[in-house]
N, C-alpha and C. Protein backbone atom coordinates (compact mmCIF):
# COMPACT_ATOMS: atom_id res chain seq x y z
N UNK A 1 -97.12 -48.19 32.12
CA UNK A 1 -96.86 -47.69 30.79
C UNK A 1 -96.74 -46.17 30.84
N UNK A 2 -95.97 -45.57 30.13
CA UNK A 2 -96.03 -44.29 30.11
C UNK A 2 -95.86 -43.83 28.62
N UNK A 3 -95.91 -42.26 28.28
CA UNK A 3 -96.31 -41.49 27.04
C UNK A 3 -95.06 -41.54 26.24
N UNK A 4 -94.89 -41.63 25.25
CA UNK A 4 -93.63 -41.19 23.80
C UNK A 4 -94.26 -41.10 23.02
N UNK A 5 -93.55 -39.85 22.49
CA UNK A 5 -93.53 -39.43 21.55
C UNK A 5 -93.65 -39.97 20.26
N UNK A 6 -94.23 -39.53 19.04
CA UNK A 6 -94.14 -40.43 17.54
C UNK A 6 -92.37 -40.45 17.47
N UNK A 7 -92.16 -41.74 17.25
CA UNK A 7 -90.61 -41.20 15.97
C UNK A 7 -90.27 -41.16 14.69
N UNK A 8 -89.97 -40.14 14.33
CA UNK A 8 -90.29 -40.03 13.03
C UNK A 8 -88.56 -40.08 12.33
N UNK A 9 -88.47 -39.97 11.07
CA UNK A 9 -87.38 -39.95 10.66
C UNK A 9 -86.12 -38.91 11.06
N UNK A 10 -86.62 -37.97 11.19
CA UNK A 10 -85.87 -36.94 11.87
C UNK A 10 -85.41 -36.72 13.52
N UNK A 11 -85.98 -37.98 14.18
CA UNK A 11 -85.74 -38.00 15.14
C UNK A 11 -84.24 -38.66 15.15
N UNK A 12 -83.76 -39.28 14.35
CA UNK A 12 -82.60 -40.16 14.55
C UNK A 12 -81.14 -38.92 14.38
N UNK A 13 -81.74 -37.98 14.07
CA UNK A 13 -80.37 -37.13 13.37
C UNK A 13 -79.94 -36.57 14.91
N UNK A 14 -78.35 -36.93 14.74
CA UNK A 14 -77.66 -36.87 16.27
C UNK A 14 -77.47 -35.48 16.59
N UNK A 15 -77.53 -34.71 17.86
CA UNK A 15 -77.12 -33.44 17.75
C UNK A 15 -75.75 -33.78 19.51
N UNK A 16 -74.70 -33.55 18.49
CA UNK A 16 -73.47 -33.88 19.38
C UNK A 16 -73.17 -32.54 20.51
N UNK A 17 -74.33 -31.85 20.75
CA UNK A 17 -74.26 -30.87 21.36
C UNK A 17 -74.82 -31.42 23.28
N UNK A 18 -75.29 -32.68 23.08
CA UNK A 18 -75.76 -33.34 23.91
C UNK A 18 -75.03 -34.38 24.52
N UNK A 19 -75.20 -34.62 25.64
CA UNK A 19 -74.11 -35.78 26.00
C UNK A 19 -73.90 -36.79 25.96
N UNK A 20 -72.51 -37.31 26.23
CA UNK A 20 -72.54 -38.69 25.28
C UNK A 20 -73.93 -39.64 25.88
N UNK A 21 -73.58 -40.09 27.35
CA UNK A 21 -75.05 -40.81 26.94
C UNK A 21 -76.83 -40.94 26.46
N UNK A 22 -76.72 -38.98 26.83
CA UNK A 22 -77.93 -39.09 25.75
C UNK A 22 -77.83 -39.69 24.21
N UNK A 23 -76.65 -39.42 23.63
CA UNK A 23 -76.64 -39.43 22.18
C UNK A 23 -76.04 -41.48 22.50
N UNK A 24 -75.93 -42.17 23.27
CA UNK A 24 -76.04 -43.53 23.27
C UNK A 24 -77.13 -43.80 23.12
N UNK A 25 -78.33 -43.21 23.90
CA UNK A 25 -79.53 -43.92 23.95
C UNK A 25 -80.79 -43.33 22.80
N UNK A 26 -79.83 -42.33 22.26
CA UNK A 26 -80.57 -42.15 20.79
C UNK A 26 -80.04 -43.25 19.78
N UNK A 27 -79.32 -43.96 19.82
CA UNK A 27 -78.61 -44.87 18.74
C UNK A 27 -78.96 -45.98 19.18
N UNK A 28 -78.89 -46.30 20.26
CA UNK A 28 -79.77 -47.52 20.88
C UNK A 28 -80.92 -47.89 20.57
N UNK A 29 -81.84 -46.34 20.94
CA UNK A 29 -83.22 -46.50 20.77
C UNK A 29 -83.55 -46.46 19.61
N UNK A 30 -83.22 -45.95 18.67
CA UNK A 30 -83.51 -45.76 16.84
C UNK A 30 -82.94 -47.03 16.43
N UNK A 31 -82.53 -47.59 16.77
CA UNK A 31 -81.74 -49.20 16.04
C UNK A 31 -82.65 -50.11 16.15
N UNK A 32 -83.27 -51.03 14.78
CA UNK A 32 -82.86 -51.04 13.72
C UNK A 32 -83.05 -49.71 12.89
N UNK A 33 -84.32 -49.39 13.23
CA UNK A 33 -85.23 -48.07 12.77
C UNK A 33 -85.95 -46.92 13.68
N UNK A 34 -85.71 -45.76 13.42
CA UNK A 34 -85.22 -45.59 11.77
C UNK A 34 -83.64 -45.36 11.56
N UNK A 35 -83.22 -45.27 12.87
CA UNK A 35 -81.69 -45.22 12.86
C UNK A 35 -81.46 -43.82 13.11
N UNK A 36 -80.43 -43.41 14.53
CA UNK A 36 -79.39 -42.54 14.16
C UNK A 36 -78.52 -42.10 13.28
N UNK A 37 -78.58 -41.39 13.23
CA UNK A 37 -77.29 -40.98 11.88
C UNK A 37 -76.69 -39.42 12.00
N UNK A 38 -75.65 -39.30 11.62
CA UNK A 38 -75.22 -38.06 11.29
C UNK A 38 -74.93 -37.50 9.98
N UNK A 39 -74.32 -36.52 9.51
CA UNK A 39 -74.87 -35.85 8.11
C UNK A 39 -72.95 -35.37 8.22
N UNK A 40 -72.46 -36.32 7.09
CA UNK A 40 -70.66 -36.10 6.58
C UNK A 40 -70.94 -35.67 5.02
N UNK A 41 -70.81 -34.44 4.42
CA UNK A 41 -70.86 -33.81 3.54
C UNK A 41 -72.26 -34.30 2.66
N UNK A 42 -73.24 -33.61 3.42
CA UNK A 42 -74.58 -34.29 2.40
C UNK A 42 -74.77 -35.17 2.59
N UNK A 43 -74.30 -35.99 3.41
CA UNK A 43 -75.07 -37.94 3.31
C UNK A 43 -74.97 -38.26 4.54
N UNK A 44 -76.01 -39.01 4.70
CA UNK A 44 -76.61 -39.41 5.59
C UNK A 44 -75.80 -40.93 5.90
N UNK A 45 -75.12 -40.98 7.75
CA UNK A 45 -74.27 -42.07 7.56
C UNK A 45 -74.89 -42.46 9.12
N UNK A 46 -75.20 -43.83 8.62
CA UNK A 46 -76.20 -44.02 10.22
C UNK A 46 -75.31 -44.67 11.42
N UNK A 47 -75.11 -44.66 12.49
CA UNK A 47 -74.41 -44.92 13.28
C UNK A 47 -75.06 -46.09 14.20
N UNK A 48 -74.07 -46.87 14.93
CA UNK A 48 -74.69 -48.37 15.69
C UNK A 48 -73.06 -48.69 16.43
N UNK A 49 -73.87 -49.01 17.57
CA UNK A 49 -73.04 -50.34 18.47
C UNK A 49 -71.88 -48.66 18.96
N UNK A 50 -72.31 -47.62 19.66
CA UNK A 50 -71.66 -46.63 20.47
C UNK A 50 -71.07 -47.15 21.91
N UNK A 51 -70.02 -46.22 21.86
CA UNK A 51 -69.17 -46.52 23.20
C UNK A 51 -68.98 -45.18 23.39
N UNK A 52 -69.14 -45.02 25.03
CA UNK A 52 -68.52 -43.57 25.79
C UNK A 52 -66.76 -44.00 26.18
N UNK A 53 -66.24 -42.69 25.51
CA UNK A 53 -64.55 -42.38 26.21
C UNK A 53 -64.75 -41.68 26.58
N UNK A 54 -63.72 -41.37 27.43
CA UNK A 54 -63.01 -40.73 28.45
C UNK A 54 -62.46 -39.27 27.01
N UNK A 55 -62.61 -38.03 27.46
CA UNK A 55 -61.86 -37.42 26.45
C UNK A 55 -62.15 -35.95 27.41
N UNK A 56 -61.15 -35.53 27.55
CA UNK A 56 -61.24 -33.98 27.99
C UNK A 56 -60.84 -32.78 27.14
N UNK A 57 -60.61 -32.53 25.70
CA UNK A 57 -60.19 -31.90 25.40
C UNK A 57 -61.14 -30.22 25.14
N UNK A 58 -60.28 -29.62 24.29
CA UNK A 58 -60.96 -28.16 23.99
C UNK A 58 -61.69 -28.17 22.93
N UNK A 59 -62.26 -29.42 22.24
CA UNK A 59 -62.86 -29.31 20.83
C UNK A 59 -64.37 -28.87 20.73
N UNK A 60 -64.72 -28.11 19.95
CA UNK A 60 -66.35 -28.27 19.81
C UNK A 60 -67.25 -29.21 19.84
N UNK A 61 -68.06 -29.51 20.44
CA UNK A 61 -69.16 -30.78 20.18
C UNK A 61 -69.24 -31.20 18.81
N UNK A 62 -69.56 -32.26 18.12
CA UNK A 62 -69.66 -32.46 17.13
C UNK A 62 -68.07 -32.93 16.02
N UNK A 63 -67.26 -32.54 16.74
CA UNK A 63 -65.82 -32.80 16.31
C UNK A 63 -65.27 -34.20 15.44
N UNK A 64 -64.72 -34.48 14.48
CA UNK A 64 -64.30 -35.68 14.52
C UNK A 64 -62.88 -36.00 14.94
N UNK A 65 -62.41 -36.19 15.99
CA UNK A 65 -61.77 -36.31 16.69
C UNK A 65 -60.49 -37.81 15.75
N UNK A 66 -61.16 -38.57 15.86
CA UNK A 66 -60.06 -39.97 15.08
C UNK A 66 -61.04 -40.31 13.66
N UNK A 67 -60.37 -40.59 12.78
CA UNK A 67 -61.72 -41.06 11.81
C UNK A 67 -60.30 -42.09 11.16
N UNK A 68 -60.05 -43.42 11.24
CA UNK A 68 -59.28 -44.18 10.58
C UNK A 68 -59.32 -45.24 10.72
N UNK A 69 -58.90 -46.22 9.76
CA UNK A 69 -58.68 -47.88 9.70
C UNK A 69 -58.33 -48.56 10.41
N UNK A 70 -57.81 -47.77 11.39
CA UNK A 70 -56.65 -48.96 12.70
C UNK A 70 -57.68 -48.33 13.96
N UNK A 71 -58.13 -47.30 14.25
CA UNK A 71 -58.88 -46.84 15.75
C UNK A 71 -60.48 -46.58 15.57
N UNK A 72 -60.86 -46.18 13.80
CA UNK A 72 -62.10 -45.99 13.83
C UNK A 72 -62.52 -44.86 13.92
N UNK A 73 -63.97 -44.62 14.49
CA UNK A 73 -64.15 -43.36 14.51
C UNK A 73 -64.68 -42.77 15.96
N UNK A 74 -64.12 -41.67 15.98
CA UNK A 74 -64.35 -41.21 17.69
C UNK A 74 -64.85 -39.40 17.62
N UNK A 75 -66.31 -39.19 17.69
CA UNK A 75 -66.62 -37.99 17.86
C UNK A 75 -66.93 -37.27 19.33
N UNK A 76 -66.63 -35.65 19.27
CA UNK A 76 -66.42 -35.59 20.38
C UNK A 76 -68.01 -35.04 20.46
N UNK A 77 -68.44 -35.15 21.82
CA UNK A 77 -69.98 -34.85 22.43
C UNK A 77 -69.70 -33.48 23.67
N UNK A 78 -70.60 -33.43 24.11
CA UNK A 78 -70.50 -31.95 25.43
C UNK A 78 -70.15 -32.35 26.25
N UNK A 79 -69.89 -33.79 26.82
CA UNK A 79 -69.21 -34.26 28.08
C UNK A 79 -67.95 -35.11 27.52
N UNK A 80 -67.82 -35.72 26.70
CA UNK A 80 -66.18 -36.43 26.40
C UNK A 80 -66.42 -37.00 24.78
N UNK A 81 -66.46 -38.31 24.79
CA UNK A 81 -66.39 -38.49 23.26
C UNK A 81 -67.47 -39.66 23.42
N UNK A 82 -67.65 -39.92 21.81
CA UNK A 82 -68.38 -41.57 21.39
C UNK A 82 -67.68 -42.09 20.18
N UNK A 83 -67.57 -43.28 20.40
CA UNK A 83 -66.54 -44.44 19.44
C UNK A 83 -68.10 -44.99 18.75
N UNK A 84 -67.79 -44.85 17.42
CA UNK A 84 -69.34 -45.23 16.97
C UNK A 84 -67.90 -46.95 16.18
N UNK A 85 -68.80 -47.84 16.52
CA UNK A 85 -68.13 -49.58 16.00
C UNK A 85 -69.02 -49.85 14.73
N UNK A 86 -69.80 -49.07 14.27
CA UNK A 86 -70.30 -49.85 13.50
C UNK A 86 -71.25 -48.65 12.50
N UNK A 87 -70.65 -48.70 11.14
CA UNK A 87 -71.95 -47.31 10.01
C UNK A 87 -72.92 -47.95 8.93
N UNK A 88 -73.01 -47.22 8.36
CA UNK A 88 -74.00 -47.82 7.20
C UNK A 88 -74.10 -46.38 6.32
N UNK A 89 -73.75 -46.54 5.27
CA UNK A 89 -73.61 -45.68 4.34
C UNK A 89 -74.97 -45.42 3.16
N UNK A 90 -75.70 -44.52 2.70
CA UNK A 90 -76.79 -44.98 1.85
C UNK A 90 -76.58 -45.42 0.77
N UNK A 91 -77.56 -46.81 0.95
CA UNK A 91 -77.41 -48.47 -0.52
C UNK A 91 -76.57 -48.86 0.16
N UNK A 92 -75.95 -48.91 1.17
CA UNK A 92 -74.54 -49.98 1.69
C UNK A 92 -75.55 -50.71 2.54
N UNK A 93 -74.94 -51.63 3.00
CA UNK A 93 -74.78 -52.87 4.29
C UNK A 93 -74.30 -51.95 5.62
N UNK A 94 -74.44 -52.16 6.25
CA UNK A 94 -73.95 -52.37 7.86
C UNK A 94 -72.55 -52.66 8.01
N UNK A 95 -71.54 -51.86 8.69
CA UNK A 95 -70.24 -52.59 8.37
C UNK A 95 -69.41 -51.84 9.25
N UNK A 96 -68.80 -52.59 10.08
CA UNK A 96 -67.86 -51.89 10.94
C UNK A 96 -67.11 -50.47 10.46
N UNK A 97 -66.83 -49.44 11.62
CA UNK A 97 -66.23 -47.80 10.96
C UNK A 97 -65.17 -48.49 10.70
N UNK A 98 -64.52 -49.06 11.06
CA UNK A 98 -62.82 -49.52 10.69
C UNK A 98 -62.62 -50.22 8.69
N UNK A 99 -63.73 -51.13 8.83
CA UNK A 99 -64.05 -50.96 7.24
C UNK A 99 -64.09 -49.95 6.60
N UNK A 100 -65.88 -49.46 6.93
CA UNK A 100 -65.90 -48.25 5.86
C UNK A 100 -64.88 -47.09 5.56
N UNK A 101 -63.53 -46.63 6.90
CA UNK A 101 -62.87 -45.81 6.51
C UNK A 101 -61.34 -46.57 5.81
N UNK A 102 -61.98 -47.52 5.59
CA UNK A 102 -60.79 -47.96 4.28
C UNK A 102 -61.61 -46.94 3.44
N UNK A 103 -62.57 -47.27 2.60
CA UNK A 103 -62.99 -46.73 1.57
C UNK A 103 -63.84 -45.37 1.64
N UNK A 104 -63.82 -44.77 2.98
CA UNK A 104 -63.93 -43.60 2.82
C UNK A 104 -63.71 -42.82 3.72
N UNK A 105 -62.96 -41.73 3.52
CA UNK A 105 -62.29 -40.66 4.58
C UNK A 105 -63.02 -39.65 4.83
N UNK A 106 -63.09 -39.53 6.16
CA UNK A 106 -63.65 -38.36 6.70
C UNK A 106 -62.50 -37.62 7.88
N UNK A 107 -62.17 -36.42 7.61
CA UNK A 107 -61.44 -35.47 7.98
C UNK A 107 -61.35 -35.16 9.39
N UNK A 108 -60.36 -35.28 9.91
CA UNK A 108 -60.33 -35.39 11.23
C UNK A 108 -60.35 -33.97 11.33
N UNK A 109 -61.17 -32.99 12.34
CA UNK A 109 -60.92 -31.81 12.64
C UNK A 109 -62.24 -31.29 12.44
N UNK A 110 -63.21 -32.09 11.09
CA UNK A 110 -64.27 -31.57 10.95
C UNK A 110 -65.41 -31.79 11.86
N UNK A 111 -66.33 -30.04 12.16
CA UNK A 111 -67.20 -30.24 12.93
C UNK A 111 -68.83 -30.35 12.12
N UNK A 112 -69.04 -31.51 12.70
CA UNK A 112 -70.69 -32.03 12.17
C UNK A 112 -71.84 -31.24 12.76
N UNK A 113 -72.70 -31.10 12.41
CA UNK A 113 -73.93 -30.46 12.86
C UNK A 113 -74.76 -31.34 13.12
């Protein structure tokens, strides 16, 4: 057995400044609770079921790189990107990104904190 840390609610908030598979095994490990999440204009949008791409570009960490109905959502991290499959919006359900960005857009270009 070894030592960890409490987790507290604030542990789940992603910092895309880290690499993708650290920021996998923060979404991994916070799932069900208390959950990863990242912060898209004031709200808290929890993230599940991450995939590492391949991505070399010049963008800042934290980037939203694809955010749409047909590919989903793909942010960029300090080593390449993460395809998050699955959000949860606050009072929503659980529901694939390809759903939720029917009904809600988030700006490709914008960088998250």
């Amino acid at each position: 057995a070894t030592y960890a840390a409490k987790i507290l609610k604030d542990t789940g908030h992603i910092d895309w400044a880290k690499t993708s598979r650290q920021i996998l095994y923060l979404i991994n490990g916070t799932d069900p609770t208390p959950g990863a999440y990242l912060i898209y204009q004031d709200e808290k949008i929890k993230c599940f079921r991450p995939e590492i791409l391949t991505w070399k570009g010049p963008e800042k960490p934290g980037t939203i790189l694809i955010a749409d109905d047909r590919d989903g959502l793909v942010i960029k991290t300090e080593d390449s990107a993460l395809k998050i499959d699955e959000v949860q919006a606050p009072g929503k359900k659980r529901m694939g990104a390809t759903v939720f960005l029917r009904g809600k857009k988030l700006e490709m270009g914008t960088v998250l904190n």
